[in-house]
Structure formats: C-alpha cells, structure tokens
N, C-alpha and C. Protein backbone atom coordinates (compact mmCIF):
# COMPACT_ATOMS: atom_id res chain seq x y z
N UNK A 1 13.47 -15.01 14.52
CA UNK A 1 12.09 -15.37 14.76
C UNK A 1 11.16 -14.64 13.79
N UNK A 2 11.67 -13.57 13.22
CA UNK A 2 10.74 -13.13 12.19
C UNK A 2 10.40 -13.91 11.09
N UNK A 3 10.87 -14.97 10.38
CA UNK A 3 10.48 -15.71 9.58
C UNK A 3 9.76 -16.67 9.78
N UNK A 4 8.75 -16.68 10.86
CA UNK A 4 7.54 -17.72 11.23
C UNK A 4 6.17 -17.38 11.16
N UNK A 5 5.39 -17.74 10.88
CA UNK A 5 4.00 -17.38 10.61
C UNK A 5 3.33 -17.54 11.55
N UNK A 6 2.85 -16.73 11.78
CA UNK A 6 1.38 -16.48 12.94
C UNK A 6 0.45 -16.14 12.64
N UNK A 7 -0.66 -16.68 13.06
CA UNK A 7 -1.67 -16.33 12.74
C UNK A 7 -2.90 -16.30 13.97
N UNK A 8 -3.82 -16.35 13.75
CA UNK A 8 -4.79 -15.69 14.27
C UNK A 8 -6.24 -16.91 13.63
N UNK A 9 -7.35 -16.45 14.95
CA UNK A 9 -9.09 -16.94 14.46
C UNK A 9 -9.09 -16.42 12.51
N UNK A 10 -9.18 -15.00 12.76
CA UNK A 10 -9.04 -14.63 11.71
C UNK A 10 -9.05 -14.83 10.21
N UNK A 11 -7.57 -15.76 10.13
CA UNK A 11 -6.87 -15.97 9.53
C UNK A 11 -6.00 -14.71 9.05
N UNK A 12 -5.71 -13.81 9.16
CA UNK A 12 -4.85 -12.86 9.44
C UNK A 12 -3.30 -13.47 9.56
N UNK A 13 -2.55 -13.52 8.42
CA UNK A 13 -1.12 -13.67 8.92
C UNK A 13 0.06 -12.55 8.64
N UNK A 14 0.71 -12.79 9.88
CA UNK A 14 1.58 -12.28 10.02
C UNK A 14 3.12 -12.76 9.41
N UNK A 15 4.00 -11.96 8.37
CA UNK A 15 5.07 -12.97 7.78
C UNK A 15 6.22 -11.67 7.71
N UNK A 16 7.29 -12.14 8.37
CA UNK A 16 8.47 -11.03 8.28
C UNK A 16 8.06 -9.43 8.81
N UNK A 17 7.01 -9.23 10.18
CA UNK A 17 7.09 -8.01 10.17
C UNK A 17 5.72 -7.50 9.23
N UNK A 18 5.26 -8.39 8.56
CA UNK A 18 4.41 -7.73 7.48
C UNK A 18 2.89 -8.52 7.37
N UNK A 19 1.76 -8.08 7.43
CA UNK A 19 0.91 -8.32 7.79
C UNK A 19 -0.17 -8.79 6.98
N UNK A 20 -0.74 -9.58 6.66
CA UNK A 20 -1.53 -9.85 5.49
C UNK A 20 -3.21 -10.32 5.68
N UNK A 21 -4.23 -9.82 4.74
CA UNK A 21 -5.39 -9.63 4.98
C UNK A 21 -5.62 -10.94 4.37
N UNK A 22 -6.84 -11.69 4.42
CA UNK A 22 -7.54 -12.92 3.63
C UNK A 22 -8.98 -12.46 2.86
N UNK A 23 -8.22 -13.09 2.01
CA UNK A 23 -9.59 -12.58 0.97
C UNK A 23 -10.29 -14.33 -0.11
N UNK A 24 -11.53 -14.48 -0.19
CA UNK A 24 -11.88 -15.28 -0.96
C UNK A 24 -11.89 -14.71 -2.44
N UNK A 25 -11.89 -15.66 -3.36
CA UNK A 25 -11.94 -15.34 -4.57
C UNK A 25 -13.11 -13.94 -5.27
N UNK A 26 -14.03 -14.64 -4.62
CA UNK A 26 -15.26 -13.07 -4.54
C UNK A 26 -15.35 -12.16 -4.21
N UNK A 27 -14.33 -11.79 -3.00
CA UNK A 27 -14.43 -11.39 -2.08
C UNK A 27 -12.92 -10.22 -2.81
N UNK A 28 -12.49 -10.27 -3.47
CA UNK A 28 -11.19 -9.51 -3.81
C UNK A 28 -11.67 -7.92 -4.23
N UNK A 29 -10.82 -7.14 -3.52
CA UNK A 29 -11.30 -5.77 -3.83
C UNK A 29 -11.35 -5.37 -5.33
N UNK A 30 -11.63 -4.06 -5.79
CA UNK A 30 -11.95 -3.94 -7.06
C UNK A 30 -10.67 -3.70 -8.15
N UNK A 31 -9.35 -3.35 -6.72
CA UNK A 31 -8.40 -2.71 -7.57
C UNK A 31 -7.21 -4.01 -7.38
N UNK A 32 -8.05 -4.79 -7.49
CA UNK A 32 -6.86 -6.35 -7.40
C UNK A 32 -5.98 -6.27 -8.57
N UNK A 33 -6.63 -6.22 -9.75
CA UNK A 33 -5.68 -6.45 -10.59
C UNK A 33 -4.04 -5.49 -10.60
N UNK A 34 -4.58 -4.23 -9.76
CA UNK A 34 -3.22 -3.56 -9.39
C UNK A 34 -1.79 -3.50 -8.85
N UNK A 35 -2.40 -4.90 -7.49
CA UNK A 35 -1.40 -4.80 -6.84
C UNK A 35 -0.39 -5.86 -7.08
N UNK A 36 0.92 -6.00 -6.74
CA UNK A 36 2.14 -7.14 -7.62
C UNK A 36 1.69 -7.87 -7.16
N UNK A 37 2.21 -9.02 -7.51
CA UNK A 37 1.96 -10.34 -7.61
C UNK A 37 3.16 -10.10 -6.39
N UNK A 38 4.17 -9.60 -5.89
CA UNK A 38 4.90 -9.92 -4.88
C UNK A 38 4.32 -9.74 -3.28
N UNK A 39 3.07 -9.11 -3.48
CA UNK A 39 2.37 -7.89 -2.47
C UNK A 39 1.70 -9.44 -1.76
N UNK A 40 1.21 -10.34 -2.90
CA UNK A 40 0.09 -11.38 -2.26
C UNK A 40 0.76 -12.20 -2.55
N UNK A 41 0.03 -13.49 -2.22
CA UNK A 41 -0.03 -14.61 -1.91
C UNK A 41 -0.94 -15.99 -1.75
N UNK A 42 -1.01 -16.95 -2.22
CA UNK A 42 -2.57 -17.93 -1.80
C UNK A 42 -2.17 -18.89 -1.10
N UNK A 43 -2.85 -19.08 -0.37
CA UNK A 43 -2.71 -20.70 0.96
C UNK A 43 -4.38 -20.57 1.26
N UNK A 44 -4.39 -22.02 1.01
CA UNK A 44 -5.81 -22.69 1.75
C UNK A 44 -7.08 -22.20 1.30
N UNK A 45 -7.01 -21.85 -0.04
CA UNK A 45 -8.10 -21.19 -0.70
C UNK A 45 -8.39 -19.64 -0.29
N UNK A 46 -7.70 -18.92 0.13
CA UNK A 46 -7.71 -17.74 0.17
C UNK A 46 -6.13 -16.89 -0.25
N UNK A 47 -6.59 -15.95 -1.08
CA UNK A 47 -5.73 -14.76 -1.66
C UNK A 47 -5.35 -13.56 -0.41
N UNK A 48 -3.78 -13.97 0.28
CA UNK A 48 -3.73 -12.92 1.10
C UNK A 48 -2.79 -11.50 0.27
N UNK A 49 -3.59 -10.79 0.88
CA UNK A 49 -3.14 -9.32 0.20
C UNK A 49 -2.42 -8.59 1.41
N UNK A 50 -0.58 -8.13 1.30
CA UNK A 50 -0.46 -7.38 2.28
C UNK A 50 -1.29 -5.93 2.48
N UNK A 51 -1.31 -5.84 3.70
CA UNK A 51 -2.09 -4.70 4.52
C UNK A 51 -1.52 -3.60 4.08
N UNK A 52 -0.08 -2.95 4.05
CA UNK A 52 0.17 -1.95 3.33
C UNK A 52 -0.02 -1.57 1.91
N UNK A 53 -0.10 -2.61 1.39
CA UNK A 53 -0.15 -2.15 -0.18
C UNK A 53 -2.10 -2.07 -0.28
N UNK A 54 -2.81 -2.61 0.60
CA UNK A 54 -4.04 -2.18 0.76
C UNK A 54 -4.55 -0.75 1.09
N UNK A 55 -3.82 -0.37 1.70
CA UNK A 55 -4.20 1.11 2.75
C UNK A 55 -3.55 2.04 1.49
N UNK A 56 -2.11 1.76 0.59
CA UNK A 56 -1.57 2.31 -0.30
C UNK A 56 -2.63 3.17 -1.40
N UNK A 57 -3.88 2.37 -1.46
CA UNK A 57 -5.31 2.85 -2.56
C UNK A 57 -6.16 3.75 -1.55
N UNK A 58 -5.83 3.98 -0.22
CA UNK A 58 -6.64 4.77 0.30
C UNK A 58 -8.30 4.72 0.12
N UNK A 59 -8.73 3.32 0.32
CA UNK A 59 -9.91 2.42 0.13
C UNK A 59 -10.25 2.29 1.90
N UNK A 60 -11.50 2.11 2.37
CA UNK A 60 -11.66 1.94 3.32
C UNK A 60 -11.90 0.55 3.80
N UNK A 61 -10.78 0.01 4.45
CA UNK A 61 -10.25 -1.62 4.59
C UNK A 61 -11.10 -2.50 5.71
N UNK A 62 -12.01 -1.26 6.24
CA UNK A 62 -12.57 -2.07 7.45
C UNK A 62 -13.54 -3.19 7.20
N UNK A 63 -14.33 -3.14 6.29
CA UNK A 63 -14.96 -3.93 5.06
C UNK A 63 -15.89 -3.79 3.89
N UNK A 64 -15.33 -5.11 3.31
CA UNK A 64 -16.19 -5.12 1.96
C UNK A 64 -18.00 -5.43 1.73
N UNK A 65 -18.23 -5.45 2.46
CA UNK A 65 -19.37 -6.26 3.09
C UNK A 65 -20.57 -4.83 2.60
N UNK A 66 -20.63 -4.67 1.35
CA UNK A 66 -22.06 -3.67 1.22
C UNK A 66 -23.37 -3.54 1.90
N UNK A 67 -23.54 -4.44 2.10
CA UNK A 67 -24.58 -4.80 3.60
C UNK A 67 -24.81 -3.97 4.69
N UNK A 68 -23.51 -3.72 5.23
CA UNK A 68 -23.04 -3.53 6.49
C UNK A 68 -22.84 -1.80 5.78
N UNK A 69 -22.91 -1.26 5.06
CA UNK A 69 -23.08 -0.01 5.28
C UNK A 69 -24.03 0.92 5.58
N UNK A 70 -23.08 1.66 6.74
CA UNK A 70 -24.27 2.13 7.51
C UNK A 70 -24.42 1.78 9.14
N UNK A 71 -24.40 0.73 9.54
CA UNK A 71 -24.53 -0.54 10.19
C UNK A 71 -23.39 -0.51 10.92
N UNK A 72 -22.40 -0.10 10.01
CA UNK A 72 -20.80 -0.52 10.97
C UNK A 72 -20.31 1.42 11.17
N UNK A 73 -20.16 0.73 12.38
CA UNK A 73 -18.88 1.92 12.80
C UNK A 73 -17.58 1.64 13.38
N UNK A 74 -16.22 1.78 13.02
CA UNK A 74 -15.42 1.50 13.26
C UNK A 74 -15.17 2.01 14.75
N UNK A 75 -14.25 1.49 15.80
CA UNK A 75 -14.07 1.84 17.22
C UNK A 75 -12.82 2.80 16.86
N UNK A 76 -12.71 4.00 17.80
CA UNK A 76 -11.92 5.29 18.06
C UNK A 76 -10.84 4.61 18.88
C-alpha cells in the first residue's frame, strides 16, 4: 500500500512514505536550483519538492508568503 498517492485539500502528497510540498512556478524557494531533480517532481502545474530535502537547507518552511511576516505564528 505504500505505493499509492494521497493526498489532501492542500495538495500535499504523500508517495512511498515520503512527503511532498506544492509549489507554483513563482512560488519556488530561492535555493531551487539546489535540490536533485530526483527530490521533485511536477503534476498539474505545480513543482512538488520533497519535505526532507526542504528542512535539509534549514529555511523556515512554514511560509513563503513575505506578507505574512510578523503576522504568522506557528502553533507549539
């Protein structure tokens, strides 16, 4: 059963155990060009980036959204 995709409102999928973020083309963090080409993936107009190799840059993943700083506090 691990080889089925789940997903979520989100769009958040889940593939083998391994968890993957959605990102729009604009929307791609700064250190994209870093991570393998094995790490991601594209379906449905969005670039999913696994979640570990995200947290791997020690970047703060909760969001990209410059706006919102300040504004957001993550829950304990």
């Amino acid at each position: 059963m691990s080889n089925s995709i789940k997903s979520n409102q989100l769009n958040i999928i889940t593939l083998n155990n391994k968890t993957y973020i959605p990102f729009q083309l604009h929307q791609l963090p700064s250190y994209y060009q870093e991570i393998p080409l094995s790490k991601q993936f594209s379906l449905k107009g969005y670039t999913y980036i696994d979640l570990e190799e995200l947290k791997s840059f020690n970047k703060d993943i909760t969001t990209f959204n410059k706006y919102l700083d300040g504004q957001y506090t993550p829950s304990k």
